[in-house]
C-alpha atoms as a PDB file:
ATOM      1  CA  UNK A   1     -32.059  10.050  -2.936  1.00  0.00           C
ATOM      2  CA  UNK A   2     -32.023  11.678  -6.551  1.00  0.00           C
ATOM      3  CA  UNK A   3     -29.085  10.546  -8.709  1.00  0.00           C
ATOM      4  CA  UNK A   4     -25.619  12.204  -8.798  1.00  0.00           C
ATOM      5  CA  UNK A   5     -24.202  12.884 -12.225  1.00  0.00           C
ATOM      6  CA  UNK A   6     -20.239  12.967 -13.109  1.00  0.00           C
ATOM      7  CA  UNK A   7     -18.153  13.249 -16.054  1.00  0.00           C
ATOM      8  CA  UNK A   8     -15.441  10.239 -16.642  1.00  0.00           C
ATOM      9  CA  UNK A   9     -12.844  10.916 -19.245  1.00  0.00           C
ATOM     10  CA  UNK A  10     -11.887   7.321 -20.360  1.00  0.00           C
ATOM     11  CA  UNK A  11      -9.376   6.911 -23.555  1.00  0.00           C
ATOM     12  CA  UNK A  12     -11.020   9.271 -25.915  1.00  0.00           C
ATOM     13  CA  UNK A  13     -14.484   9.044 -24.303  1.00  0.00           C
ATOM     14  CA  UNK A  14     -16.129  11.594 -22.398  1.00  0.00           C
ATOM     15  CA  UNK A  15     -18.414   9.138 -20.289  1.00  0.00           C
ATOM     16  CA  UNK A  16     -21.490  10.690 -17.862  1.00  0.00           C
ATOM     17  CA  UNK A  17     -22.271   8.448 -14.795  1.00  0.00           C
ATOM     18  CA  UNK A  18     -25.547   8.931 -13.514  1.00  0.00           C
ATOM     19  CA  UNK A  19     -25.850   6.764  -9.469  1.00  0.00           C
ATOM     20  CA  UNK A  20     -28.508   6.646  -7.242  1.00  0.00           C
ATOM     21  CA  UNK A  21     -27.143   3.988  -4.434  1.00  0.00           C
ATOM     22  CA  UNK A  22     -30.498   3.084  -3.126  1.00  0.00           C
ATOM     23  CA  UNK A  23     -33.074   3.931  -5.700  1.00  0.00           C
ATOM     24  CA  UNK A  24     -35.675   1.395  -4.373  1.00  0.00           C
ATOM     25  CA  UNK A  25     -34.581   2.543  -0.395  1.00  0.00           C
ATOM     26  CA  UNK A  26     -33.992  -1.356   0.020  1.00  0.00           C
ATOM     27  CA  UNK A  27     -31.655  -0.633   2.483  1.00  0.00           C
ATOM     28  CA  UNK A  28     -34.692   0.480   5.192  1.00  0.00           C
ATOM     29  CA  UNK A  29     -36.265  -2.782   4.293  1.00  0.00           C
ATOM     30  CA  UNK A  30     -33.835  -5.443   3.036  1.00  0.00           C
ATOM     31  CA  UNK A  31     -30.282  -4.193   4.843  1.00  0.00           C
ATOM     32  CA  UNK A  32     -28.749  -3.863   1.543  1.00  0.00           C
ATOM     33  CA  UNK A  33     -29.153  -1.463  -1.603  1.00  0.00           C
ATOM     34  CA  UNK A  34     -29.775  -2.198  -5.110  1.00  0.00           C
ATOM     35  CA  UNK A  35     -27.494   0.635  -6.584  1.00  0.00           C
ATOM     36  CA  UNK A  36     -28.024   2.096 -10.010  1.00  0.00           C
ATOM     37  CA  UNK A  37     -25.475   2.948 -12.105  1.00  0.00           C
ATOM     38  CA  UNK A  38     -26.502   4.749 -15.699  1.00  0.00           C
ATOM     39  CA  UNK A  39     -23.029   4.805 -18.604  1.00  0.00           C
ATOM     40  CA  UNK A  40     -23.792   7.211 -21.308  1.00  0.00           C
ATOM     41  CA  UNK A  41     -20.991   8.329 -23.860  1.00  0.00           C
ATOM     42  CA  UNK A  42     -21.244  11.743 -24.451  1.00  0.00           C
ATOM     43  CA  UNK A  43     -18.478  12.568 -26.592  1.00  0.00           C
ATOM     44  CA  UNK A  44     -18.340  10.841 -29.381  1.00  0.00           C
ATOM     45  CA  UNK A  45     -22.224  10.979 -29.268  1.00  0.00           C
ATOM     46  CA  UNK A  46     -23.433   7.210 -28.473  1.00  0.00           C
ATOM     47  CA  UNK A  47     -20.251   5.887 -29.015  1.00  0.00           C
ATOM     48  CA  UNK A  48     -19.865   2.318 -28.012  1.00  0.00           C
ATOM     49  CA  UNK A  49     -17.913   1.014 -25.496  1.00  0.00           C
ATOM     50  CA  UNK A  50     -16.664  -2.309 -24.107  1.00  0.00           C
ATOM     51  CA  UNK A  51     -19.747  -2.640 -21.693  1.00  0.00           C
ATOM     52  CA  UNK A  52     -22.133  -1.620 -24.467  1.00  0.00           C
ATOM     53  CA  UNK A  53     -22.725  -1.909 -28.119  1.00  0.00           C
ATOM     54  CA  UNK A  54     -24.830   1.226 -28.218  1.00  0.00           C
ATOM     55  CA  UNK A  55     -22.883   3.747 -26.053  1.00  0.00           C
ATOM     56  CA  UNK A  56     -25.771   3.421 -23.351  1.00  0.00           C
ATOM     57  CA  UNK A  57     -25.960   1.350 -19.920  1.00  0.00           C
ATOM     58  CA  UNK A  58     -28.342   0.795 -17.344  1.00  0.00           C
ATOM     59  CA  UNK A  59     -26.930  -1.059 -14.598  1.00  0.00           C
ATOM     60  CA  UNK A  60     -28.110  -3.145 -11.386  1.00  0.00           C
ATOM     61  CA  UNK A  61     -25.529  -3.979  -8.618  1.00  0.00           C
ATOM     62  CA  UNK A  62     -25.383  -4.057  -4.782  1.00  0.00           C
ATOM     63  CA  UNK A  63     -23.872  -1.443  -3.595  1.00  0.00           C
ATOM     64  CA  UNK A  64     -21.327  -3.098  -1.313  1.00  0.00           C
ATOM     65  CA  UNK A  65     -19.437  -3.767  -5.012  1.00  0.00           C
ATOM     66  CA  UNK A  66     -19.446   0.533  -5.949  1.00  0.00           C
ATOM     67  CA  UNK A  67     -18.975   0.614  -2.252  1.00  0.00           C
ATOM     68  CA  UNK A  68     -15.156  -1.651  -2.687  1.00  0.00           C
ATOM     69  CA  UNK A  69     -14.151   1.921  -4.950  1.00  0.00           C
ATOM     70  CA  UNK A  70     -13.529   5.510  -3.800  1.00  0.00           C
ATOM     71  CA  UNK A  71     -16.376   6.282  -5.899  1.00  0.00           C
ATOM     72  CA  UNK A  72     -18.958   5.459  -8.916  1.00  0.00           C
ATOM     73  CA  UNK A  73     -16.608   7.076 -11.868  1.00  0.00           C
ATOM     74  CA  UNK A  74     -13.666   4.631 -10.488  1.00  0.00           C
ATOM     75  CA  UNK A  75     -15.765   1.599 -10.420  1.00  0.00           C
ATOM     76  CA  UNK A  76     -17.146   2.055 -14.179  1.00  0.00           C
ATOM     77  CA  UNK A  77     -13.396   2.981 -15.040  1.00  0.00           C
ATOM     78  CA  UNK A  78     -12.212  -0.098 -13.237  1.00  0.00           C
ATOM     79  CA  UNK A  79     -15.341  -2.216 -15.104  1.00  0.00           C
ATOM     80  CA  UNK A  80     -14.231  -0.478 -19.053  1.00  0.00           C
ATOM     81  CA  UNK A  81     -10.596  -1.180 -18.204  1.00  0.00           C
ATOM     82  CA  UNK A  82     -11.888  -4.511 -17.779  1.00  0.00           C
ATOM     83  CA  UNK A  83     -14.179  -5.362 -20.297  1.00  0.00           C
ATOM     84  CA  UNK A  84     -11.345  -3.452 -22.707  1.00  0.00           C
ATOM     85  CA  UNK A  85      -9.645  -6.762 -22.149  1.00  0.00           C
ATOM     86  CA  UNK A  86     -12.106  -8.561 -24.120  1.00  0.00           C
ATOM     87  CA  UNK A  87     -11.100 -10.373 -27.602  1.00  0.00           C
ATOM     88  CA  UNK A  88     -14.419  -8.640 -28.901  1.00  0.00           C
ATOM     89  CA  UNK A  89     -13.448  -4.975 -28.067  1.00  0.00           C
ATOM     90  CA  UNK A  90      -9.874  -5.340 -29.725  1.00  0.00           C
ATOM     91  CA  UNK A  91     -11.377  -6.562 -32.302  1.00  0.00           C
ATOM     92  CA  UNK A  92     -14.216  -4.041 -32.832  1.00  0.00           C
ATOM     93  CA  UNK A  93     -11.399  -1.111 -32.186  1.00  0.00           C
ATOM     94  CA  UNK A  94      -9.486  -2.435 -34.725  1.00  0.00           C
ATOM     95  CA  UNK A  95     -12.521  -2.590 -37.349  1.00  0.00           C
ATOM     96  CA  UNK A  96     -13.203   0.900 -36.184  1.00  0.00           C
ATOM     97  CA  UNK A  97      -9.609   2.155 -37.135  1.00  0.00           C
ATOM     98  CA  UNK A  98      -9.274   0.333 -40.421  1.00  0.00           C
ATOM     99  CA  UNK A  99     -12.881   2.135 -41.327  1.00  0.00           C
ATOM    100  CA  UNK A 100     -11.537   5.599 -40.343  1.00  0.00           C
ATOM    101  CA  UNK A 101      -8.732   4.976 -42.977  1.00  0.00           C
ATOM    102  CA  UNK A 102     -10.911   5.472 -45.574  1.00  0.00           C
END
C-alpha cells in the first residue's frame, strides 16, 4: 500500500502525516502490521514540536494502537496533546516566547 498524506492543523502548526499501515505487509505473514507514521511541520518550516526537537518524525507502531482512533491525524493529535503535557515542552514554549520578545 503507498502512504496516505493529510494535513493536521495543531495550535499554530500546520502538521503533514504521511501512514502506510502495513509497509512491510506483516500482516500476510505475522497477523499484525507494523504501521508507519511520518510527522513533518510544515508551517512554521521544521518547527519543533513536543514529539520532536527537529520538527521531523519517523514513527514505528502496531497498528492496532492508530487502529484505537478514527484515523492517523487524530492519533498524532491525541500523541502532541500528550507529549504537550511535558515539563520540557512548557518550558521550551516559554524560551521560545521570551526570544520572540526581542
Amino acid at each position: 500500500m503507498a502512504y496516505t498524506s493529510e494535513i493536521l492543523i495543531w495550535q499554530a502548526y500546520e502538521i503533514e502525516v504521511r501512514y502506510d499501515p502495513d509497509p512491510f505487509n506483516l500482516t500476510y505473514r505475522y497477523q499484525e502490521a507494523m504501521a508507519h507514521v511520518e510527522i513533518c511541520t510544515l508551517k512554521p518550516e521544521k518547527a519543533p514540536l513536543p514529539i520532536t526537537g527537529t520538527g521531523y518524525r519517523s514513527h514505528f507502531t502496531p497498528k492496532g494502537n492508530i487502529d484505537e482512533y478514527d484515523s492517523v491525524v487524530e492519533f498524532v493529535r491525541a500523541w502532541l496533546d500528550h507529549e504537550a503535557q511535558s515539563e520540557a515542552w512548557k518550558i521550551a514554549q516559554e524560551e521560545a516566547r521570551q526570544l520572540s520578545l526581542f
